[in-house]
C-alpha atoms as a PDB file:
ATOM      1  CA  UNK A   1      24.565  27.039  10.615  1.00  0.00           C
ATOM      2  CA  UNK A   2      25.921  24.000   9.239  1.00  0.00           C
ATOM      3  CA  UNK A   3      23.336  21.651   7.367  1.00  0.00           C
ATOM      4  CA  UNK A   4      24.506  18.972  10.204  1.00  0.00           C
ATOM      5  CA  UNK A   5      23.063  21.102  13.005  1.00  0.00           C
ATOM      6  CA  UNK A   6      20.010  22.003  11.243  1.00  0.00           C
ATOM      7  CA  UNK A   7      18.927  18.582  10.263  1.00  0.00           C
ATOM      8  CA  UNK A   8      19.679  17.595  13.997  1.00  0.00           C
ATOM      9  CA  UNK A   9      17.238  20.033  15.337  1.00  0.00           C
ATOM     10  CA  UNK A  10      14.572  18.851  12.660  1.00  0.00           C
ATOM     11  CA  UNK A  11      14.656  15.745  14.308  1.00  0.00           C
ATOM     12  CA  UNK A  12      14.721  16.873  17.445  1.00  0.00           C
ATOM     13  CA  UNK A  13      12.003  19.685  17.083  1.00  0.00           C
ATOM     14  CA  UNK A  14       9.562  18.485  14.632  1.00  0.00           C
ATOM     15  CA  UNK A  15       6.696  16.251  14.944  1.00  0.00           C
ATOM     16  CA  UNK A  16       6.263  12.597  14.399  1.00  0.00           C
ATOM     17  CA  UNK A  17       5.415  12.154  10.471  1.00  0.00           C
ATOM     18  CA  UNK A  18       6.028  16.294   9.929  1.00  0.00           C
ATOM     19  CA  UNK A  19       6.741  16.277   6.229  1.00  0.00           C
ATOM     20  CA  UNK A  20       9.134  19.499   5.539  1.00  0.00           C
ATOM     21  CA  UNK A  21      10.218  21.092   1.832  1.00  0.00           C
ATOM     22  CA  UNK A  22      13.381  21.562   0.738  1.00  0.00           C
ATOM     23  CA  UNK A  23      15.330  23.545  -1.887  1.00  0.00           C
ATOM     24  CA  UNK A  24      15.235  20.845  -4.132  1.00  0.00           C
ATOM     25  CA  UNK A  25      11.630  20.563  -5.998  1.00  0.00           C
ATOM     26  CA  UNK A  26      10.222  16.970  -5.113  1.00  0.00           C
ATOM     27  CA  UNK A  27      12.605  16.557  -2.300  1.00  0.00           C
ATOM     28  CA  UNK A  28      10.875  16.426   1.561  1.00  0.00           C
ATOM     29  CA  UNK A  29      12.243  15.861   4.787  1.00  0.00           C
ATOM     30  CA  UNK A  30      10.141  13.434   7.067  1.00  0.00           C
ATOM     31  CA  UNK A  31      10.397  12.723  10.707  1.00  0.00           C
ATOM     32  CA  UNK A  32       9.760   8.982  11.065  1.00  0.00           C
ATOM     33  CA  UNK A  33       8.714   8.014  14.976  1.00  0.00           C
ATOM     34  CA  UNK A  34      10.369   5.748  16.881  1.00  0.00           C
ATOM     35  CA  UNK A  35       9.331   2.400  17.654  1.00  0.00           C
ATOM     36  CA  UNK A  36       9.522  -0.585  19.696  1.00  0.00           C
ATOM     37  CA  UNK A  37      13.062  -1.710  17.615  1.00  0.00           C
ATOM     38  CA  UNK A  38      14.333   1.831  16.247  1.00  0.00           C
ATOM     39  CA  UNK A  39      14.740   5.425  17.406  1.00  0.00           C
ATOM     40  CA  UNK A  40      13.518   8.473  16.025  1.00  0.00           C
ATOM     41  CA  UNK A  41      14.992   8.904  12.355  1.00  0.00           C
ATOM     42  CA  UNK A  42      14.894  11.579   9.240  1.00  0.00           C
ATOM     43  CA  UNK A  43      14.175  10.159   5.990  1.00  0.00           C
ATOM     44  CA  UNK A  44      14.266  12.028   2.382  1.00  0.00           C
ATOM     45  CA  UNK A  45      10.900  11.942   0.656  1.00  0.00           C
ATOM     46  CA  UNK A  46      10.771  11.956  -3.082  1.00  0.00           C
ATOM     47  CA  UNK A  47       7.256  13.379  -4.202  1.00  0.00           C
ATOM     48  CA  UNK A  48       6.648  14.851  -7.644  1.00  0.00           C
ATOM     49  CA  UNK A  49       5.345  18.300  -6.809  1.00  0.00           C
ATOM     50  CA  UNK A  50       2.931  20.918  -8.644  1.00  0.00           C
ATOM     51  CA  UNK A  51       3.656  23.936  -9.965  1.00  0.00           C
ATOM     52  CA  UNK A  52       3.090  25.662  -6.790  1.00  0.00           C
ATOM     53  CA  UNK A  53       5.445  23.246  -5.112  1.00  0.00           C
ATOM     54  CA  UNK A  54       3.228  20.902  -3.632  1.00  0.00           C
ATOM     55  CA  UNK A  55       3.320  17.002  -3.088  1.00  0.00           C
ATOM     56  CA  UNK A  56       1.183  15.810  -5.581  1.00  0.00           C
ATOM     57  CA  UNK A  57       0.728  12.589  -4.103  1.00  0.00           C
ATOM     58  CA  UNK A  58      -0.071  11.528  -0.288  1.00  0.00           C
ATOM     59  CA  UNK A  59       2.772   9.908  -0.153  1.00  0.00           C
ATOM     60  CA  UNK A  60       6.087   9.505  -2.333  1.00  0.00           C
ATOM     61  CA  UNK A  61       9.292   7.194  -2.203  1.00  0.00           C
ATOM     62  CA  UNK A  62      11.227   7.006   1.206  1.00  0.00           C
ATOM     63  CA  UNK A  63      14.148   7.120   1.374  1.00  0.00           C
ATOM     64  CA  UNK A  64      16.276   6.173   4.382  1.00  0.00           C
ATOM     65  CA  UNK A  65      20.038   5.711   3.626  1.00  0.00           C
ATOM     66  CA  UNK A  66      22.379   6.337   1.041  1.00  0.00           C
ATOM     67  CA  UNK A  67      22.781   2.667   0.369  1.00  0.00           C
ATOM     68  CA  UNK A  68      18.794   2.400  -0.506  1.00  0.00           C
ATOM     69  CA  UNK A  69      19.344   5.543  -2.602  1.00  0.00           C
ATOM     70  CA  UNK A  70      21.598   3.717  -4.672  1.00  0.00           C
ATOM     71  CA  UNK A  71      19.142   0.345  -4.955  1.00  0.00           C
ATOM     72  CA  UNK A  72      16.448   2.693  -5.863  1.00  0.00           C
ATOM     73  CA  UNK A  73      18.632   4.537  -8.339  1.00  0.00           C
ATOM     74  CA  UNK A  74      19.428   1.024  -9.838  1.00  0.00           C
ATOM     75  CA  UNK A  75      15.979   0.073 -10.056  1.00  0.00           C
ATOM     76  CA  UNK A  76      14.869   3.519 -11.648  1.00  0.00           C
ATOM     77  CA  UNK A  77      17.478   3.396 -14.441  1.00  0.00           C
ATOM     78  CA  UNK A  78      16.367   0.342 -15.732  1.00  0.00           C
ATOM     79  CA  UNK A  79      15.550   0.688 -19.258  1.00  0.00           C
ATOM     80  CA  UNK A  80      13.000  -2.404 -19.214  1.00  0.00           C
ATOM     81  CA  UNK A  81      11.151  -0.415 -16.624  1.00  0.00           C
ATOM     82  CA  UNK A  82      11.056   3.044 -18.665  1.00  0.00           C
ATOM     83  CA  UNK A  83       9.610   0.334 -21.588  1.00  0.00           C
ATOM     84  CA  UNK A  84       7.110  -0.712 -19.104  1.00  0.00           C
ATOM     85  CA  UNK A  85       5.678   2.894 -17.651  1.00  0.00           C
ATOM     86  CA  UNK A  86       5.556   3.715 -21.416  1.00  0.00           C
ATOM     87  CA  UNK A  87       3.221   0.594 -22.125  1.00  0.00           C
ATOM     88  CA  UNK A  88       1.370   0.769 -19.191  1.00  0.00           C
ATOM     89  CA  UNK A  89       0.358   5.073 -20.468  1.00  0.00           C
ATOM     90  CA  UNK A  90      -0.500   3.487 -24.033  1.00  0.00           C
ATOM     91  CA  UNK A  91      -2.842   1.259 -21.932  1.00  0.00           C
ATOM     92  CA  UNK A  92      -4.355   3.119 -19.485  1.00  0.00           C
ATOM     93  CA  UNK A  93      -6.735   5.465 -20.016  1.00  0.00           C
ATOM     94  CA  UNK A  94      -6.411   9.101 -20.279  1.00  0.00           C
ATOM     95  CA  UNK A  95      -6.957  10.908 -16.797  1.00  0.00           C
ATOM     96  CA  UNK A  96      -9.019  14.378 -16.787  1.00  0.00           C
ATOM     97  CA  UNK A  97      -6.117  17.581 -15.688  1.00  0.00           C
ATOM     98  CA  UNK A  98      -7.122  19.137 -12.915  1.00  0.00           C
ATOM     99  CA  UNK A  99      -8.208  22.824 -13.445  1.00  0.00           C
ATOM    100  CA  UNK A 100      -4.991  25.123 -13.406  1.00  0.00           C
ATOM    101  CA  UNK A 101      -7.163  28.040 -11.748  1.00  0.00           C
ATOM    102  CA  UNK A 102      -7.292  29.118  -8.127  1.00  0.00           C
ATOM    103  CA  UNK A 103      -8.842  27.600  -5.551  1.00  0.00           C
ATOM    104  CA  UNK A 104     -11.355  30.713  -5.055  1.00  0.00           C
ATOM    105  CA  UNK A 105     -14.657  30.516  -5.165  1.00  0.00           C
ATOM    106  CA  UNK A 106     -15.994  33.417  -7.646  1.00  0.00           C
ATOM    107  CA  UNK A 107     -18.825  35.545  -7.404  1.00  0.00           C
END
């Protein structure tokens, strides 16, 4: 089945806001409602994941077109903002990890 036809019944099958993994680690598919002004849409959701694959945040970058792909691309490869997320760690305090075990309570 061509990737066409399966993203077409994604957004005809799933759920409003139904957030769906891809091949690609940190790459989602979301189903974004329609409204008053726009119909039902698909958008790409960039979300760094875990290492068992999961989002780790609630919500990541959407994306909804090629064209804001690019923008975003632009903005992202902007050496003055690498500078900046570097400054902004040296400033920041350090944040606790999380514990790497499992999520099972021991007896």
């Amino acid at each position: 089945m061509a990737i066409e036809d399966r993203l077409t019944g994604f957004l005809r099958d799933a759920r409003d806001w139904e957030r769906r993994a891809t091949n690609i680690p940190g790459v989602f598919l979301m189903k974004l409602p329609s409204s008053r002004t726009r119909q039902a849409a698909i958008a790409i959701e960039i979300n760094p994941v875990d290492s068992a694959g999961s989002a780790t945040k609630k919500r990541g970058i959407v994306v909804r077109s090629a064209s804001e792909l690019n923008e975003f691309n632009r903005i992202l490869a902007n050496q003055k903002l690498v500078d900046l997320a570097r400054k902004v760690d040296l400033v920041n305090p350090k944040q606790k990890e999380a514990p790497t075990g499992s999520n099972v309570f021991e007896i």
